[in-house]
Protein backbone atom coordinates (compact mmCIF):
# COMPACT_ATOMS: atom_id res chain seq x y z
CA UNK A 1 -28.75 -60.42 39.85
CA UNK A 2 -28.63 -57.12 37.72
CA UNK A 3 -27.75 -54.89 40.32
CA UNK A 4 -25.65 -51.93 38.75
CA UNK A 5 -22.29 -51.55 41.37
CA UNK A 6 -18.96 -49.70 41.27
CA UNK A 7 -16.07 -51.69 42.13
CA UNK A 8 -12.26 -51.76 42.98
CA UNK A 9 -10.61 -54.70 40.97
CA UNK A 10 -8.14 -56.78 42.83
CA UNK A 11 -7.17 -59.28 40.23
CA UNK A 12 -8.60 -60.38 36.86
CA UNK A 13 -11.01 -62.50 38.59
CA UNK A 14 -11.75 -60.60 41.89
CA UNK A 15 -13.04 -56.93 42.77
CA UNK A 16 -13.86 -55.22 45.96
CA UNK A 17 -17.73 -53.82 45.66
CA UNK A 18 -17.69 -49.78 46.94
CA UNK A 19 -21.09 -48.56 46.05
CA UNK A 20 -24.57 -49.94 45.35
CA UNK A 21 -26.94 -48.51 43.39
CA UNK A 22 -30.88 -48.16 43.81
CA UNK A 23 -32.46 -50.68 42.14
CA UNK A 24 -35.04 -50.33 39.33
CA UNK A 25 -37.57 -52.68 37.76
CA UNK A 26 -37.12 -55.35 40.60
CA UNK A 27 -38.59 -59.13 39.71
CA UNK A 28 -38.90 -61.78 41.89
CA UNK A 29 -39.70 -64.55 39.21
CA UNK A 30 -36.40 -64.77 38.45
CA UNK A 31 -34.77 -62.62 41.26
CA UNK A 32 -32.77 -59.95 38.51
CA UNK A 33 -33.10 -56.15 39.20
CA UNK A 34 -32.86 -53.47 37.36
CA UNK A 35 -34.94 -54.79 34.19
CA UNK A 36 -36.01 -52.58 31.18
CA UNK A 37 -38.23 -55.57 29.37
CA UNK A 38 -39.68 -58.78 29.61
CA UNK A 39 -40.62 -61.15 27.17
CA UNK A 40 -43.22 -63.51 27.48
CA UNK A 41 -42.92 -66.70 25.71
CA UNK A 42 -45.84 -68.47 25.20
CA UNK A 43 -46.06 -71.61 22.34
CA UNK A 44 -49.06 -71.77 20.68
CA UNK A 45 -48.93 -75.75 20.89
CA UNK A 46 -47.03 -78.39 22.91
CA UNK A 47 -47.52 -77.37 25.48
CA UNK A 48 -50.83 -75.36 24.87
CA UNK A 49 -51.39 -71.68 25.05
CA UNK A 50 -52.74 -70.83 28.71
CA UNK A 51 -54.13 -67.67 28.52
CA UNK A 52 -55.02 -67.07 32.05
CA UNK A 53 -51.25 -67.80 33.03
CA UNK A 54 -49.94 -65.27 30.04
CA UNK A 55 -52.81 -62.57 32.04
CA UNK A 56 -51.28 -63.07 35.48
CA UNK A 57 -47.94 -62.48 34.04
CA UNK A 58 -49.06 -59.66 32.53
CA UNK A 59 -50.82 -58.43 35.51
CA UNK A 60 -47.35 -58.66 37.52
CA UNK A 61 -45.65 -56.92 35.06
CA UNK A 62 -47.76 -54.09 34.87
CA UNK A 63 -48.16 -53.66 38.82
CA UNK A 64 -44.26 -52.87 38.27
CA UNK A 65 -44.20 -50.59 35.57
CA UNK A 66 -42.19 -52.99 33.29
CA UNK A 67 -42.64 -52.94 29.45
CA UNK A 68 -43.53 -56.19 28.16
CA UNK A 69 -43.37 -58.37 25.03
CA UNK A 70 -45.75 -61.16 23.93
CA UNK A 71 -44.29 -63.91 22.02
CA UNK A 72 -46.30 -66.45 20.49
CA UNK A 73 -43.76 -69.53 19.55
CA UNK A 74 -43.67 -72.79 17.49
CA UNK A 75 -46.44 -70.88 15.32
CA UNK A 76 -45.02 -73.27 12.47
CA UNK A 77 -47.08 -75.86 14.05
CA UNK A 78 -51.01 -74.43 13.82
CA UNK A 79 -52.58 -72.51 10.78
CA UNK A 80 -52.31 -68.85 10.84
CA UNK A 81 -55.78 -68.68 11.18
CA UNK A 82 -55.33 -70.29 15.06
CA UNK A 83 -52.53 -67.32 15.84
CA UNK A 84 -54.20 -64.37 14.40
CA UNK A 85 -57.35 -63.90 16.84
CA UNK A 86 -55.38 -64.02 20.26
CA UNK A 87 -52.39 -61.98 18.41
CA UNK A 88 -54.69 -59.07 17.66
CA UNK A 89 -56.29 -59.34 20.91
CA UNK A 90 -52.92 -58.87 22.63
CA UNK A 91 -52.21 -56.28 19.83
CA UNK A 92 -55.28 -54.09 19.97
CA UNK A 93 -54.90 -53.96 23.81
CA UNK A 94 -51.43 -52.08 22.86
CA UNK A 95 -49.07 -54.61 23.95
CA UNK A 96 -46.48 -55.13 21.24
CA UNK A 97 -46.98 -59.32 19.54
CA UNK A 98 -44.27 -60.81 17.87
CA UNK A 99 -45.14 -64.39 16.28
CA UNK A 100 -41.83 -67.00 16.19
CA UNK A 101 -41.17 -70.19 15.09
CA UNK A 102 -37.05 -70.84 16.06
CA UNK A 103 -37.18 -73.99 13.62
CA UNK A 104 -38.75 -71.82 10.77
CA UNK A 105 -36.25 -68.80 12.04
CA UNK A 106 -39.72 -66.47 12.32
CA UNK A 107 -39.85 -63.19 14.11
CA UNK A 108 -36.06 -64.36 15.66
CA UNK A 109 -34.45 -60.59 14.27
CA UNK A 110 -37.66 -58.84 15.69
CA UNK A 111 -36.88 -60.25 19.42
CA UNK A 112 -33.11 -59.46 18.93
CA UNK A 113 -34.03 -55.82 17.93
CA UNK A 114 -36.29 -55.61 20.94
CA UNK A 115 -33.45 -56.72 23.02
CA UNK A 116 -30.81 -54.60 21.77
CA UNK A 117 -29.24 -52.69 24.54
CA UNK A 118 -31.54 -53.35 27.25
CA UNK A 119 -31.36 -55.13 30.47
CA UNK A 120 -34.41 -57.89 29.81
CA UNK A 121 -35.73 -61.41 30.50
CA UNK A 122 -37.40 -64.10 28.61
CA UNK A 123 -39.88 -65.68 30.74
CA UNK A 124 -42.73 -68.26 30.02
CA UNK A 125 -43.90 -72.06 30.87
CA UNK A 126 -42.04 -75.00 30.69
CA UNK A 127 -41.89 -76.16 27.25
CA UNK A 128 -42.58 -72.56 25.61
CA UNK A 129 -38.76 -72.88 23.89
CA UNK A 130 -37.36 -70.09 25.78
CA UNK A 131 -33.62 -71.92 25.61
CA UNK A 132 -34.30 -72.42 22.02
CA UNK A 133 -35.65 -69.06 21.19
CA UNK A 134 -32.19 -67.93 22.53
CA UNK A 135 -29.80 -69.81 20.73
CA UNK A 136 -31.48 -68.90 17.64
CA UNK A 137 -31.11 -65.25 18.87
CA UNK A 138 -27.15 -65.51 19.86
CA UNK A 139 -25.17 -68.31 18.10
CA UNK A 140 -23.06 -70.03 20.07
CA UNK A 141 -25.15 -70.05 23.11
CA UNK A 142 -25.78 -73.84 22.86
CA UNK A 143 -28.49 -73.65 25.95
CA UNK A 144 -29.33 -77.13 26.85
CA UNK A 145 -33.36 -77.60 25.36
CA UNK A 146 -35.72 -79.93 26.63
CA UNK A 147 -38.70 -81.83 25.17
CA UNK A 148 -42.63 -82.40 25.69
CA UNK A 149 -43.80 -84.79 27.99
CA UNK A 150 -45.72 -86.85 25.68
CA UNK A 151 -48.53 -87.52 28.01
CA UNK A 152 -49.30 -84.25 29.84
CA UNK A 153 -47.93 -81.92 26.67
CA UNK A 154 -46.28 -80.18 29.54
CA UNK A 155 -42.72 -78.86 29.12
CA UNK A 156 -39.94 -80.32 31.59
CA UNK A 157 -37.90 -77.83 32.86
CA UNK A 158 -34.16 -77.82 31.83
CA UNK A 159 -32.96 -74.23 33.02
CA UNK A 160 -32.44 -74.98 36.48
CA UNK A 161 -30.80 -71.15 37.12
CA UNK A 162 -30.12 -67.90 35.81
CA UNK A 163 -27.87 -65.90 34.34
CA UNK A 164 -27.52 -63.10 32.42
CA UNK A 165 -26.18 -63.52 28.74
CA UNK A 166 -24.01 -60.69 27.32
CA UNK A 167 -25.51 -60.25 23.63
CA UNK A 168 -23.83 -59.11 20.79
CA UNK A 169 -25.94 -57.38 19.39
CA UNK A 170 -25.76 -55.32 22.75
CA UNK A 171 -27.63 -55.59 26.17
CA UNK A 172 -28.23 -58.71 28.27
CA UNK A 173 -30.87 -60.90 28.77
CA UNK A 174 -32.10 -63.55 31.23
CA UNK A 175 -33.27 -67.10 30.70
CA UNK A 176 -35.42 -67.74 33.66
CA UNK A 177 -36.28 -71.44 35.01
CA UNK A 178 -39.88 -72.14 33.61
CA UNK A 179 -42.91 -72.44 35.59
CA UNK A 180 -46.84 -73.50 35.41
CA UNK A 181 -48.16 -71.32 38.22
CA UNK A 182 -47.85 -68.12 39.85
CA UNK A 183 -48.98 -66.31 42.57
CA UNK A 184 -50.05 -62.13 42.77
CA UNK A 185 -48.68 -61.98 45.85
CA UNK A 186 -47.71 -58.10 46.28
CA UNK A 187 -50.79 -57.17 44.26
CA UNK A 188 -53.58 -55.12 46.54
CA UNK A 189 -57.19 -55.20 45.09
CA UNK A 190 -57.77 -51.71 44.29
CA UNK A 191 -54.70 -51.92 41.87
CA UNK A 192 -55.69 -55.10 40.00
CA UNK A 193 -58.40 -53.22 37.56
CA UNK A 194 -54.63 -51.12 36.92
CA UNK A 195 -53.04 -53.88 35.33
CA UNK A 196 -55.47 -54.69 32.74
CA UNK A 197 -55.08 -51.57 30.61
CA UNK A 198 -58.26 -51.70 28.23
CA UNK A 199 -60.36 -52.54 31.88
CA UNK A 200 -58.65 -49.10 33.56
CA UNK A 201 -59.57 -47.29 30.63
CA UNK A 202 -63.35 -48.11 30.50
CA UNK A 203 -63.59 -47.79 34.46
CA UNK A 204 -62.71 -44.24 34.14
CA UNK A 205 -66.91 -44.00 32.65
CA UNK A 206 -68.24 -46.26 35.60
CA UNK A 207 -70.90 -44.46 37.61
CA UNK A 208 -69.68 -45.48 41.12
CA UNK A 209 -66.26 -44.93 42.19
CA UNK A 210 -64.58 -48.31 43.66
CA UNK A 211 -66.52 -49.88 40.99
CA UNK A 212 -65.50 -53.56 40.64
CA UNK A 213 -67.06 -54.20 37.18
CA UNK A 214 -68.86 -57.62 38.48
CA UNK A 215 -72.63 -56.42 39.34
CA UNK A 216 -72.45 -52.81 39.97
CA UNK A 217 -75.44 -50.85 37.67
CA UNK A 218 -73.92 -48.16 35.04
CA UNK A 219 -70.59 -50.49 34.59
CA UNK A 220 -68.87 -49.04 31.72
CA UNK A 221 -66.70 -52.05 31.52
CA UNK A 222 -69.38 -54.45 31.58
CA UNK A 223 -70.76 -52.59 28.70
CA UNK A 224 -67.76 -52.40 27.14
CA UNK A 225 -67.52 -56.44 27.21
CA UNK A 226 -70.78 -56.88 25.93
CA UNK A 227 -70.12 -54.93 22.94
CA UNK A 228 -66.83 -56.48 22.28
CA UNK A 229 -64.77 -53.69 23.15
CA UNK A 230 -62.84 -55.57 25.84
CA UNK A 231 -62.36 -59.46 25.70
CA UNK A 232 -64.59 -61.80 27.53
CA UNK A 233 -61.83 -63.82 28.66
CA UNK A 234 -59.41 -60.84 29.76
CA UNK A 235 -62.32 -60.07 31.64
CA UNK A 236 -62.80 -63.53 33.55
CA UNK A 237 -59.46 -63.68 34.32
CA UNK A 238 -59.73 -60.23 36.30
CA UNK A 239 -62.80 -61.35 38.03
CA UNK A 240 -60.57 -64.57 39.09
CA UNK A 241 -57.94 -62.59 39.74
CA UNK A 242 -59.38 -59.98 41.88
CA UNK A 243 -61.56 -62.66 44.13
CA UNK A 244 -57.53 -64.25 44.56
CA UNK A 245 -56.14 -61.21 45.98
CA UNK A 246 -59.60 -60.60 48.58
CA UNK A 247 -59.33 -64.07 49.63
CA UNK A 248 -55.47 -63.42 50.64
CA UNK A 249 -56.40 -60.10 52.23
CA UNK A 250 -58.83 -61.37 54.73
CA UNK A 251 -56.79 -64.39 55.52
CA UNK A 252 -54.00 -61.58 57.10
């Protein structure tokens, strides 16, 4: 899906495909090529914000060279003073954070303007409102929505496909099936540090090269976590992520 084509039409409703162009931005969580921007939908309750699986998303995205969006959603359910701290991490890291609330119609003509004329997906967990985010962004859509289990707090999935939607505001946009997992599969080691911006930046002052920013002496990452400058957490999740993608190399 998104591959840009030129074409011979045969009828209204049929066409005869003559050339294929290279393909740019390429996903495979939902298959669609050719993306300029993805959106990551995350609520900030029902189902609860999983930062590690927001990281790993952002991790894939930047191993591909793809812009990316944070959305926080249903922040009309928590006290600003809950959204704030993980917005301006996001934020200060450079990533651009848009707070929304669909019910409370928050941040909804922010998204469309980041949308506008671009090829780009909404993707996120089950449950993160992605369907509803939508038809708050194009009226008319009337995406089927689905609830919270009430004993997990998990989402249930309810986009079983996808498909691009034509906006009118210009561009089109994905609504991809939601998930709870996912794997960095076509990620090699030495380019995971890469995909954690404010971590690449730091590394650049480490005193060994192929520095790994665990125990190595003269880590300017390390240092850079103890003084705050980069985010305990983000920091985990690299060390996680990272001892994922050696355990998958040495089982090949």
């Amino acid at each position: 899906m998104g591959d840009q084509v030129e074409f011979t039409e045969i009828s209204k409703e049929e066409g005869v495909i003559e050339k294929l162009y290279p393909r740019k931005g390429t996903l495979t969580r939902p298959p669609i090529a050719n993306v300029q921007l993805v959106v990551f939908l995350f609520s900030i309750k029902d189902p609860p914000l999983n930062l590690m699986l927001l990281d790993r998303l952002l991790v894939l995205s930047e191993s591909k060279y793809l812009k990316a969006v944070i959305c926080f959603n249903k922040v009309d359910l928590v006290d600003v003073e809950e959204v704030n701290p993980v917005a301006e991490l996001y934020s200060n890291i450079g990533y651009k954070v848009i707070l929304t609330s669909a019910l409370k119609n928050q941040g909804i003509n922010e998204v469309r303007e980041c949308l506008k004329g671009k090829i780009s997906v909404i993707s996120g967990p089950s449950g993160s409102g992605k369907s509803t985010l939508l038809n708050s962004i194009e009226s008319g859509l009337k995406l089927k929505v689905g609830s919270i289990s009430s004993k997990s707090r998990r989402g249930k999935q309810t986009t079983r496909h996808v498909e691009l939607i034509s906006l009118k505001s210009g561009g089109l946009v994905a609504d991809s099936p939601g998930f709870n997992q996912i794997d960095l599969t076509d990620i090699k080691r030495e380019e995971v540090a890469h995909c954690f911006p404010e971590i690449f930046m730091h590394s650049k002052k480490c005193k060994f090269n192929g520095c790994e920013h665990k125990h190595e002496p003269s880590c300017a990452v390390k240092e850079a976590v103890d003084r705050g400058e980069i985010s305990s957490s983000r920091h985990r999740h690299y060390n996680i992520f990272l001892n994922e993608v050696k355990e998958r190399e040495r089982s090949f």
